[in-house]
PDB file of N, CA and C in Angstrom:
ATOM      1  N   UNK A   1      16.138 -82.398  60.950  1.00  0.00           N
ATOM      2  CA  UNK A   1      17.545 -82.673  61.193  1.00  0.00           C
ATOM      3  C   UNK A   1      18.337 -82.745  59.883  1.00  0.00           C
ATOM      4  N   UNK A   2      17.842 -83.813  59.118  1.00  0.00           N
ATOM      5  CA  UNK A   2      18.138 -83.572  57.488  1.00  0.00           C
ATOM      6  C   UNK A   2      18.520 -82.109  56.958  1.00  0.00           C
ATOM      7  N   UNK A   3      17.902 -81.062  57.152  1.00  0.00           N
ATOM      8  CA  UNK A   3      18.090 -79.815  56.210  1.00  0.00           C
ATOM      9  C   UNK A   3      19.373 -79.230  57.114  1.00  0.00           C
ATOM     10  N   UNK A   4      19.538 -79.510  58.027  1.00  0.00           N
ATOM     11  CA  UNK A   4      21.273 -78.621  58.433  1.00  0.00           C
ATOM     12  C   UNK A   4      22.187 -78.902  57.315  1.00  0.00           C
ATOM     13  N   UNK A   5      21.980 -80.395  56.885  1.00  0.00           N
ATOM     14  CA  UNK A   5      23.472 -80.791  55.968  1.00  0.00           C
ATOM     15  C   UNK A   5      23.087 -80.291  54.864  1.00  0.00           C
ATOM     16  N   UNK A   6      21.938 -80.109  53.978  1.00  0.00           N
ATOM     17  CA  UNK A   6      21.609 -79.573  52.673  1.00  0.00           C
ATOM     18  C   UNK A   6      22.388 -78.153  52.456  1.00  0.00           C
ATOM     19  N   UNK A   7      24.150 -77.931  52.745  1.00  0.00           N
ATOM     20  CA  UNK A   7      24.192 -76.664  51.815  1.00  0.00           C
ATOM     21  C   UNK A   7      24.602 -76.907  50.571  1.00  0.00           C
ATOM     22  N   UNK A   8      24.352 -77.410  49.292  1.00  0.00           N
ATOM     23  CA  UNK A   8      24.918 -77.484  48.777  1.00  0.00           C
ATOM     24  C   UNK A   8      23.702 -77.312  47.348  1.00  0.00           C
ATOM     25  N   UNK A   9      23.980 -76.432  46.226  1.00  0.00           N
ATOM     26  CA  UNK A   9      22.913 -76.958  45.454  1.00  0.00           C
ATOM     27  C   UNK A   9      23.273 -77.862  44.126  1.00  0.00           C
ATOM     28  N   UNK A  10      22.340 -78.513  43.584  1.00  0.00           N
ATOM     29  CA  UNK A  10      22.780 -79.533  42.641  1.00  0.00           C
ATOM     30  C   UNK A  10      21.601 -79.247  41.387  1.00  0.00           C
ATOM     31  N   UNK A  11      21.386 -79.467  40.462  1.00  0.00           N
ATOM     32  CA  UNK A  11      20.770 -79.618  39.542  1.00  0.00           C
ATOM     33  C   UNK A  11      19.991 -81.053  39.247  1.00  0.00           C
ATOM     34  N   UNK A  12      18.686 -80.870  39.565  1.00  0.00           N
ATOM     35  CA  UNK A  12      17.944 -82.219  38.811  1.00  0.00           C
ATOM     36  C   UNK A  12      17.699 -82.306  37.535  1.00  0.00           C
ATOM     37  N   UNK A  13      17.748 -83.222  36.741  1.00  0.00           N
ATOM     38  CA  UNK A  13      17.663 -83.230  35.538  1.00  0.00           C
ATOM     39  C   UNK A  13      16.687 -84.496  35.453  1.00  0.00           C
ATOM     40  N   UNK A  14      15.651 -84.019  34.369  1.00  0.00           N
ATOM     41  CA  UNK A  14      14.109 -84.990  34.662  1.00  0.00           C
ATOM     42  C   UNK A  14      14.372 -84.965  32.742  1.00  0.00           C
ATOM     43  N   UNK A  15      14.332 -85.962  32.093  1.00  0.00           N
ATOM     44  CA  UNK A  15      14.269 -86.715  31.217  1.00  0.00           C
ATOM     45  C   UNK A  15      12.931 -86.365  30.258  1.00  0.00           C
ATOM     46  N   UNK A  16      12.876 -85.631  29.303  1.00  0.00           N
ATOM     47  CA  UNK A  16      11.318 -85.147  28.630  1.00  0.00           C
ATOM     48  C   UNK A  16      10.820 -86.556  27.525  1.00  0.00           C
ATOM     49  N   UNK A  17      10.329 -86.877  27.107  1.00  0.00           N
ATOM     50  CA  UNK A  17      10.094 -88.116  26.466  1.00  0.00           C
ATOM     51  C   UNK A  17       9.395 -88.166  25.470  1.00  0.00           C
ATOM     52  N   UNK A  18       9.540 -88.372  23.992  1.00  0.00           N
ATOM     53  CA  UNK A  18       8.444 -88.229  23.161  1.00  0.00           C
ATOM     54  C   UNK A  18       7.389 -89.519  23.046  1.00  0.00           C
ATOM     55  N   UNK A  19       6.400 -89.648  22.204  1.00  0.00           N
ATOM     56  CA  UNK A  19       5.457 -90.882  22.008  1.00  0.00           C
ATOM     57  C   UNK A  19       6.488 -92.318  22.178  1.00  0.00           C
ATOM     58  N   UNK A  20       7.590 -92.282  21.473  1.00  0.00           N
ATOM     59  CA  UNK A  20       8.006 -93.216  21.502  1.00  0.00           C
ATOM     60  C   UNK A  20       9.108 -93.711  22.048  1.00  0.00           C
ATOM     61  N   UNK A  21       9.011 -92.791  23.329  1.00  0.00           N
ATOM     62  CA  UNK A  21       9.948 -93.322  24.691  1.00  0.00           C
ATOM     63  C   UNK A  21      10.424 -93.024  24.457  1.00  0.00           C
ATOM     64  N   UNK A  22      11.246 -92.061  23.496  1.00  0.00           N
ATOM     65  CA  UNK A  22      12.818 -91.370  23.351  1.00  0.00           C
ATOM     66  C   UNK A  22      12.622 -90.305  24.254  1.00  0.00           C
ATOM     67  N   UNK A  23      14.266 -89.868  25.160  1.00  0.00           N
ATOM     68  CA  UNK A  23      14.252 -88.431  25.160  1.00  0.00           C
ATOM     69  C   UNK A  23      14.612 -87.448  24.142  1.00  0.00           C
ATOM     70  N   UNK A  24      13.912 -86.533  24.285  1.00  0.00           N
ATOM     71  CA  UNK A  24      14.189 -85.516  23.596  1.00  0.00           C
ATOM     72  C   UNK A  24      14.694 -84.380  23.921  1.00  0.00           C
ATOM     73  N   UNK A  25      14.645 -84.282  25.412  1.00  0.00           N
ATOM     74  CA  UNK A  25      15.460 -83.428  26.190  1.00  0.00           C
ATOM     75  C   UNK A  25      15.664 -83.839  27.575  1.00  0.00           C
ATOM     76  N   UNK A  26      15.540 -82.317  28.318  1.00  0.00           N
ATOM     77  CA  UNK A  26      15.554 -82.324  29.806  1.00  0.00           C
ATOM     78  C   UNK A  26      15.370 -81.497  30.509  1.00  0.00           C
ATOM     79  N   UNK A  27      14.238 -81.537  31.651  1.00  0.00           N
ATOM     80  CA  UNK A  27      13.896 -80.378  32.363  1.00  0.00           C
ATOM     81  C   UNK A  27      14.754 -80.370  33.582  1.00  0.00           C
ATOM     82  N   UNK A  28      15.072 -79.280  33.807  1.00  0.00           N
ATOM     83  CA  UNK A  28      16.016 -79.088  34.833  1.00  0.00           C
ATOM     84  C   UNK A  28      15.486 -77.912  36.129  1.00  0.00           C
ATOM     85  N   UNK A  29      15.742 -78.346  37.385  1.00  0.00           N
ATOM     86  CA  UNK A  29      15.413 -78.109  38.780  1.00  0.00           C
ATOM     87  C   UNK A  29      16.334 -78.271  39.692  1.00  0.00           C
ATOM     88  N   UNK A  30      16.713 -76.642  40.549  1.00  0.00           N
ATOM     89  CA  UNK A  30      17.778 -76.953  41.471  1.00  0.00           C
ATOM     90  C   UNK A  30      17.504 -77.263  42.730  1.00  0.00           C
ATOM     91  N   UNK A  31      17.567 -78.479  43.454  1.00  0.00           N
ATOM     92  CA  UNK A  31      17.413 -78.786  44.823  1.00  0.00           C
ATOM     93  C   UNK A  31      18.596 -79.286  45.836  1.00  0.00           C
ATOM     94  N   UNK A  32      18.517 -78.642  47.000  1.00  0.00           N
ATOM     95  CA  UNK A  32      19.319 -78.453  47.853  1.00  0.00           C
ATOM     96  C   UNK A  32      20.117 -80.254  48.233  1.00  0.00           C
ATOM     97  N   UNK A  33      20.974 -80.170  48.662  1.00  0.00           N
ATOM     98  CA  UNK A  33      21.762 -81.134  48.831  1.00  0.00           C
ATOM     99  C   UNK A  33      23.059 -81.386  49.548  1.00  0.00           C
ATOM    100  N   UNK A  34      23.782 -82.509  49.992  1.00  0.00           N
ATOM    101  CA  UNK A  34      24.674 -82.224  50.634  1.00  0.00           C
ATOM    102  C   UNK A  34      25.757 -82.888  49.224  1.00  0.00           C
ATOM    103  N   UNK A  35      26.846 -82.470  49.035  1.00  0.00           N
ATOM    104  CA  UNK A  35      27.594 -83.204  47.810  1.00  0.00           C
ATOM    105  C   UNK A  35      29.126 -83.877  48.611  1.00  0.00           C
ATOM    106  N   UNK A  36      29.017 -85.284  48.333  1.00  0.00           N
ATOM    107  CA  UNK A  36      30.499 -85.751  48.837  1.00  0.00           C
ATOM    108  C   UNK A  36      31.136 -86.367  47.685  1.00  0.00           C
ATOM    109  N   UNK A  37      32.537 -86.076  47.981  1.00  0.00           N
ATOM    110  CA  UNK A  37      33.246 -86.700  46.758  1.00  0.00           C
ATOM    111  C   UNK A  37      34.081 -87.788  46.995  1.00  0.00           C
ATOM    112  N   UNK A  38      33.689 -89.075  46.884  1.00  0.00           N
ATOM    113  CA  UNK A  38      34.592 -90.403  47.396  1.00  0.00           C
ATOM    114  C   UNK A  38      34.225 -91.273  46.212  1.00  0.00           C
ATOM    115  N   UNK A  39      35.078 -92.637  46.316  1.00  0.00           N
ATOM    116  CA  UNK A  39      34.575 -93.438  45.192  1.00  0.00           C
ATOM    117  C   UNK A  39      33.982 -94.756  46.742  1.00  0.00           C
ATOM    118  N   UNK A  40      33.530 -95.583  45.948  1.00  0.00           N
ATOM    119  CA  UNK A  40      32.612 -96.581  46.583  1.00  0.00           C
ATOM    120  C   UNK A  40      32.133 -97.512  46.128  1.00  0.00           C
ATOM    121  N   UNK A  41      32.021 -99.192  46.101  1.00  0.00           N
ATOM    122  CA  UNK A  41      32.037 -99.749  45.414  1.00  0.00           C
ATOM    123  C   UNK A  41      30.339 -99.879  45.910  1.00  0.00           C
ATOM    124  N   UNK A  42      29.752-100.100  44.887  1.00  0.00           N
ATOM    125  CA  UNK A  42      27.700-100.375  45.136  1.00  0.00           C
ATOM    126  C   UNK A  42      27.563-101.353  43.730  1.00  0.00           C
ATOM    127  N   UNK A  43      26.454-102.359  44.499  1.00  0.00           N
ATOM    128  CA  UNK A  43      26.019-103.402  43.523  1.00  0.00           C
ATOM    129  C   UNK A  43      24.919-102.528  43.506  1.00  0.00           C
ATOM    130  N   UNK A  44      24.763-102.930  42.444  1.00  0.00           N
ATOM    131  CA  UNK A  44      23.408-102.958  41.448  1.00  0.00           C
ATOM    132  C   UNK A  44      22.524-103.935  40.906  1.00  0.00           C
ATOM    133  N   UNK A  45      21.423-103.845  40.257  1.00  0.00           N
ATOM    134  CA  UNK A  45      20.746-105.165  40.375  1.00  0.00           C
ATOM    135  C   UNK A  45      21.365-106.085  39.100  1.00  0.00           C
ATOM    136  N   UNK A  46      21.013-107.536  39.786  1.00  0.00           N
ATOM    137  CA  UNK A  46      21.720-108.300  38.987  1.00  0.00           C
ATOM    138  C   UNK A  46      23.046-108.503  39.431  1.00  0.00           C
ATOM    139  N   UNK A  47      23.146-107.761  40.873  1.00  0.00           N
ATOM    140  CA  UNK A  47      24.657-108.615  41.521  1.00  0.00           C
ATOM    141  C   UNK A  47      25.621-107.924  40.848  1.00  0.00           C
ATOM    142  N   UNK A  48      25.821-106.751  39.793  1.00  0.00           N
ATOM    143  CA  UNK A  48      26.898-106.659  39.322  1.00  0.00           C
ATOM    144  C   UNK A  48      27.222-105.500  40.584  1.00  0.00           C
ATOM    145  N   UNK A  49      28.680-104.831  40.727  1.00  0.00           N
ATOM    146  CA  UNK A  49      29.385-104.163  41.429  1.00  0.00           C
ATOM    147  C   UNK A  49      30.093-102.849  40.719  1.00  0.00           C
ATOM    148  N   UNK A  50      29.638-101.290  40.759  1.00  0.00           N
ATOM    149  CA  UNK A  50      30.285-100.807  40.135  1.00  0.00           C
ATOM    150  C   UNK A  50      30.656 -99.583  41.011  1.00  0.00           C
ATOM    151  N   UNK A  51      31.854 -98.844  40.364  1.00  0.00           N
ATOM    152  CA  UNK A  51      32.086 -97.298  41.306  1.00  0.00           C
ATOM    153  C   UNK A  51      31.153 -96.505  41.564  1.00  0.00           C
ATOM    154  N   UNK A  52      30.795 -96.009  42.287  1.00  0.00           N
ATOM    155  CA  UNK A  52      30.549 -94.599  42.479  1.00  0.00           C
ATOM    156  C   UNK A  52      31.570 -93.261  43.019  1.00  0.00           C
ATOM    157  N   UNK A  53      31.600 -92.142  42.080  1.00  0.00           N
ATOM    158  CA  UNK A  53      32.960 -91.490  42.180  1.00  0.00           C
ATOM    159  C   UNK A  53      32.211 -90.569  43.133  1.00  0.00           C
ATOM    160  N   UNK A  54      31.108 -90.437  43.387  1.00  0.00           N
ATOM    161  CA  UNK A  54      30.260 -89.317  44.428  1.00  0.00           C
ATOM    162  C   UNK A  54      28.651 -89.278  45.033  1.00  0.00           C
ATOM    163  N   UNK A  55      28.441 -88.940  45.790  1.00  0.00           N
ATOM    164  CA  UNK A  55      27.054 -89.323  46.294  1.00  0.00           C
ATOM    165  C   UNK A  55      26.417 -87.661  46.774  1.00  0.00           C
ATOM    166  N   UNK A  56      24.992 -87.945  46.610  1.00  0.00           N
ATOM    167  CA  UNK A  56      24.437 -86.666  47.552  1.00  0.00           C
ATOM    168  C   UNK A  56      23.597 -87.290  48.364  1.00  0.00           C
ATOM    169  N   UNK A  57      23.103 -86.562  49.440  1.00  0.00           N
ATOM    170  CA  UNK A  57      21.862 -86.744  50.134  1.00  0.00           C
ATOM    171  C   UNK A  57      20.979 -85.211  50.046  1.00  0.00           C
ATOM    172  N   UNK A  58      20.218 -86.082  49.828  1.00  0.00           N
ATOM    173  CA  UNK A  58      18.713 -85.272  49.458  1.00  0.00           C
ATOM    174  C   UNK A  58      17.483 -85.662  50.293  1.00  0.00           C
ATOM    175  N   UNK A  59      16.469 -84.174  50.470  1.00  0.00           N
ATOM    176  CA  UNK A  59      15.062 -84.612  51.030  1.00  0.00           C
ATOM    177  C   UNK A  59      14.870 -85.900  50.459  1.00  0.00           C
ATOM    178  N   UNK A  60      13.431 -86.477  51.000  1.00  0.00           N
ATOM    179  CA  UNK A  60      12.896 -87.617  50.130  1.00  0.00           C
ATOM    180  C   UNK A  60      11.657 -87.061  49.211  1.00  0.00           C
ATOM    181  N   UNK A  61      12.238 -87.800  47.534  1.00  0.00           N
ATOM    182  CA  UNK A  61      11.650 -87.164  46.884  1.00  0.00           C
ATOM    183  C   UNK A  61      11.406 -88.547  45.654  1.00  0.00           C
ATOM    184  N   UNK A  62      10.693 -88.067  44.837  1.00  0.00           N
ATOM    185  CA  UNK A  62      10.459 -89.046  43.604  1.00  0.00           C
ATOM    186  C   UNK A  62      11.731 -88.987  42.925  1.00  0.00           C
ATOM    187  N   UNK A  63      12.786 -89.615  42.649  1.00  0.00           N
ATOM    188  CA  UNK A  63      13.876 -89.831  41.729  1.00  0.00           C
ATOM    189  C   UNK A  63      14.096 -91.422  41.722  1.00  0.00           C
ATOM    190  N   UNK A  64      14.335 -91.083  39.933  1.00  0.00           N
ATOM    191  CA  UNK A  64      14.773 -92.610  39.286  1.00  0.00           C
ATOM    192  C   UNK A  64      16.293 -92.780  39.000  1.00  0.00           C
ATOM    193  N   UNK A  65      16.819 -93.770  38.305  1.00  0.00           N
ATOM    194  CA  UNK A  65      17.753 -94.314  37.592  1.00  0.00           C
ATOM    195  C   UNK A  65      17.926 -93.167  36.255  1.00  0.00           C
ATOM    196  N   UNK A  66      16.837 -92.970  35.699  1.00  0.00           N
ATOM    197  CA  UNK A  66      16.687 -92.254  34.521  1.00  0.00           C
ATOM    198  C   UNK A  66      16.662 -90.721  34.777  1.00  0.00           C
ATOM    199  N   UNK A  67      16.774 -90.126  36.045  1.00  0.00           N
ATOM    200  CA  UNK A  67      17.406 -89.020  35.862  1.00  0.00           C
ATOM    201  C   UNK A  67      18.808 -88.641  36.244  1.00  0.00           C
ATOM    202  N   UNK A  68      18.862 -87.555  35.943  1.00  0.00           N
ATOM    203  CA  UNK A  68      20.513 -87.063  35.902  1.00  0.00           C
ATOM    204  C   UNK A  68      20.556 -86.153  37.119  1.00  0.00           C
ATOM    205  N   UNK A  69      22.042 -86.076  37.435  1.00  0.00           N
ATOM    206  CA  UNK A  69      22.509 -84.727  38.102  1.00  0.00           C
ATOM    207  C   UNK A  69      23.579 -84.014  37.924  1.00  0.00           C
ATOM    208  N   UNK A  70      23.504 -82.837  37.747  1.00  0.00           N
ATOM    209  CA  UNK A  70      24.682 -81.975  37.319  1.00  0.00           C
ATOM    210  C   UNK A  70      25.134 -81.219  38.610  1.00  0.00           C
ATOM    211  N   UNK A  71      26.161 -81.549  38.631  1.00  0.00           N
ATOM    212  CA  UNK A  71      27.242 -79.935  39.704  1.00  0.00           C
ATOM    213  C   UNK A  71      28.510 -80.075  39.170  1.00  0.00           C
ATOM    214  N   UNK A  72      28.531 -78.629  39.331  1.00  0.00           N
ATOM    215  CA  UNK A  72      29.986 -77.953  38.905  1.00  0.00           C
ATOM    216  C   UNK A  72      30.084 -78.373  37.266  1.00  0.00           C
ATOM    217  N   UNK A  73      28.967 -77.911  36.363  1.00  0.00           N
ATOM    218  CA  UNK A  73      29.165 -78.420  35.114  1.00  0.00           C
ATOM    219  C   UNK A  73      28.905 -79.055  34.680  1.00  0.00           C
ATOM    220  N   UNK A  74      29.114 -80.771  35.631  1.00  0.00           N
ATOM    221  CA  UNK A  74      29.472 -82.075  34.900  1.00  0.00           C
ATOM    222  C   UNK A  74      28.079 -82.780  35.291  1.00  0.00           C
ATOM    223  N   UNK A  75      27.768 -83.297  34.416  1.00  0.00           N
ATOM    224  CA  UNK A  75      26.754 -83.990  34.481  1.00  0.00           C
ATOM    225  C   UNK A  75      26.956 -85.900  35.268  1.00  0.00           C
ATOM    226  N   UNK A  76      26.211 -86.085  35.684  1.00  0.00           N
ATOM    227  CA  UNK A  76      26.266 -87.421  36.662  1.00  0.00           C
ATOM    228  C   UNK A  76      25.115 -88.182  36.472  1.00  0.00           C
ATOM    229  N   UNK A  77      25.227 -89.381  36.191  1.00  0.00           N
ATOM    230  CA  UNK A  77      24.436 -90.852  36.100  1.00  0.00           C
ATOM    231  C   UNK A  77      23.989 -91.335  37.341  1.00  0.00           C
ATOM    232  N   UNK A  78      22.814 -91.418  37.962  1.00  0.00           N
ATOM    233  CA  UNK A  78      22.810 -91.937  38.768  1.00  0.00           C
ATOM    234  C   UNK A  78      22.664 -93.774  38.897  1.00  0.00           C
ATOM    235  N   UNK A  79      23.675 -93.884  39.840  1.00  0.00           N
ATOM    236  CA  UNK A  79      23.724 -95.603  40.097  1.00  0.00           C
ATOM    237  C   UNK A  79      22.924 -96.458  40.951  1.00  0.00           C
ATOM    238  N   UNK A  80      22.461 -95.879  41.717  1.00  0.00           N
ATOM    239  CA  UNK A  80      21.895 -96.865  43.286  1.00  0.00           C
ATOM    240  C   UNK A  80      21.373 -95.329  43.897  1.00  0.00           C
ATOM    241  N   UNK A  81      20.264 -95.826  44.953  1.00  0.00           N
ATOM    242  CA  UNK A  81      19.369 -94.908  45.556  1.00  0.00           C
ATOM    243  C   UNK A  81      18.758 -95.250  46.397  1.00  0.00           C
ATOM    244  N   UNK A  82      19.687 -95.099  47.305  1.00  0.00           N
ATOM    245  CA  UNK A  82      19.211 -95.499  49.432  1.00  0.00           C
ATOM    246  C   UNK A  82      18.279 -95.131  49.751  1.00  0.00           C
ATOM    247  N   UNK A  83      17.333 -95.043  50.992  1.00  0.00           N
ATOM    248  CA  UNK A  83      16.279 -94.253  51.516  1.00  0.00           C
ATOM    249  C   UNK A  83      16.940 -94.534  53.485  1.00  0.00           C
ATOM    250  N   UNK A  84      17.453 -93.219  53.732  1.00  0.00           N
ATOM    251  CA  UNK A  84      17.764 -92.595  54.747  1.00  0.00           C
ATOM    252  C   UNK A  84      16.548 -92.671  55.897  1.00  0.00           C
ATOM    253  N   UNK A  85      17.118 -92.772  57.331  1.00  0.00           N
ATOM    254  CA  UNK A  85      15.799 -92.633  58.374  1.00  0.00           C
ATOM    255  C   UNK A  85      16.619 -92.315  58.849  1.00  0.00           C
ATOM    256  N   UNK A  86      15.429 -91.146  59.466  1.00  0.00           N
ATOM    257  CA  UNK A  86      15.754 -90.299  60.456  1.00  0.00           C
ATOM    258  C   UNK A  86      14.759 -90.299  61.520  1.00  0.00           C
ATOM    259  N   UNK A  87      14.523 -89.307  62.375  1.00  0.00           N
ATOM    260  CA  UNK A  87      13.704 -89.604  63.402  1.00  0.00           C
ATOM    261  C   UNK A  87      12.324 -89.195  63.149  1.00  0.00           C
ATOM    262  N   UNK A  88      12.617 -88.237  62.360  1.00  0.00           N
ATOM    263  CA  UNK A  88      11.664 -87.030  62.268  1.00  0.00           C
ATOM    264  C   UNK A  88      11.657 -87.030  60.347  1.00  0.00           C
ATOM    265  N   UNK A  89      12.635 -86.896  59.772  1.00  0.00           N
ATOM    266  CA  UNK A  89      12.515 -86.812  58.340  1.00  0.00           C
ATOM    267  C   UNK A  89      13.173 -87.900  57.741  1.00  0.00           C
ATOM    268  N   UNK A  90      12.774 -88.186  56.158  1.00  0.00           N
ATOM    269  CA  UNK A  90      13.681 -89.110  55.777  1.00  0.00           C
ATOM    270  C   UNK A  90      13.666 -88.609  54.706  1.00  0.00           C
ATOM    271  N   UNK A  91      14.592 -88.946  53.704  1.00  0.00           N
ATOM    272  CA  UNK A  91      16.260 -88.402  53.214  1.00  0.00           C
ATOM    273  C   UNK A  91      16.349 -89.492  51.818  1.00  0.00           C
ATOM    274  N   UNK A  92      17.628 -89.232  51.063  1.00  0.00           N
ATOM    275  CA  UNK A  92      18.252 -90.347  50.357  1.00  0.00           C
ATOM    276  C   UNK A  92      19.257 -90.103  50.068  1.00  0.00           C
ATOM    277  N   UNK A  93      20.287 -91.183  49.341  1.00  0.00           N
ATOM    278  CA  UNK A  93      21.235 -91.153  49.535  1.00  0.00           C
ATOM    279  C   UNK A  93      21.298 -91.971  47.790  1.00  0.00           C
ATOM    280  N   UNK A  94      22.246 -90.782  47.153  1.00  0.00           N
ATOM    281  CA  UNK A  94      21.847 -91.089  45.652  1.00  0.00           C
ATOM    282  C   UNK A  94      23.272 -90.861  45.444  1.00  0.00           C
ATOM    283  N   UNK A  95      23.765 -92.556  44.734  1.00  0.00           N
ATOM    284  CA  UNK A  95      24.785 -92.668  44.208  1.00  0.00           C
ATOM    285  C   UNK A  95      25.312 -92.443  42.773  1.00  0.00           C
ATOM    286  N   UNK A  96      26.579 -91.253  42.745  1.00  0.00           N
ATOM    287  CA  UNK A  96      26.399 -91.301  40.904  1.00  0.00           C
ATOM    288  C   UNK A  96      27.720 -91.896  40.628  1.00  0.00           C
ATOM    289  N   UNK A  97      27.823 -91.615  39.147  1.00  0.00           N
ATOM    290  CA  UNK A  97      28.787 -91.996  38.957  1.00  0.00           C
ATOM    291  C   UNK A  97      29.092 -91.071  37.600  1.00  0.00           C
TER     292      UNK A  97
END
């Protein structure tokens, strides 16, 4: 049911890391998605409260805080990261900012 809404593609961006926890780059992977553009207020941990100017939903997949997403250019922070149910598949719901 999930993959009807996935037209949209987005760019993952996975964080490369040297010995000493720095990045040093970023590997990048395009996976399907739905892209909405609203703002939204989402706490985060520690109770604080901040915008989110856009969200996607995506299969369910391994993603952190520490990776990125790019569409249309611009690169995006992700803030907060739901986990969607469905009947049959489950999903997420990844807030950027």
């Amino acid at each position: 049911m999930i993959n009807a809404y996935l037209m949209d593609t987005v760019t993952l961006m996975l964080p490369v890391k040297n010995d000493y926890n720095e990045i040093t780059g970023w590997t990048e992977s395009n996976i399907k998605a739905r892209w909405t553009r609203k703002d939204r207020m989402v706490e985060i941990t520690g109770g604080n409260q901040v915008v989110s100017t856009a969200q996607i939903l995506i299969k369910n997949q391994t993603i952190t805080n520490s990776h990125r997403i790019k569409y249309g250019g611009v690169k995006y922070t992700i803030v907060d990261i739901k986990e969607l149910k469905d009947f049959s598949n489950r999903g997420l719901e990844v807030f950027l900012q």
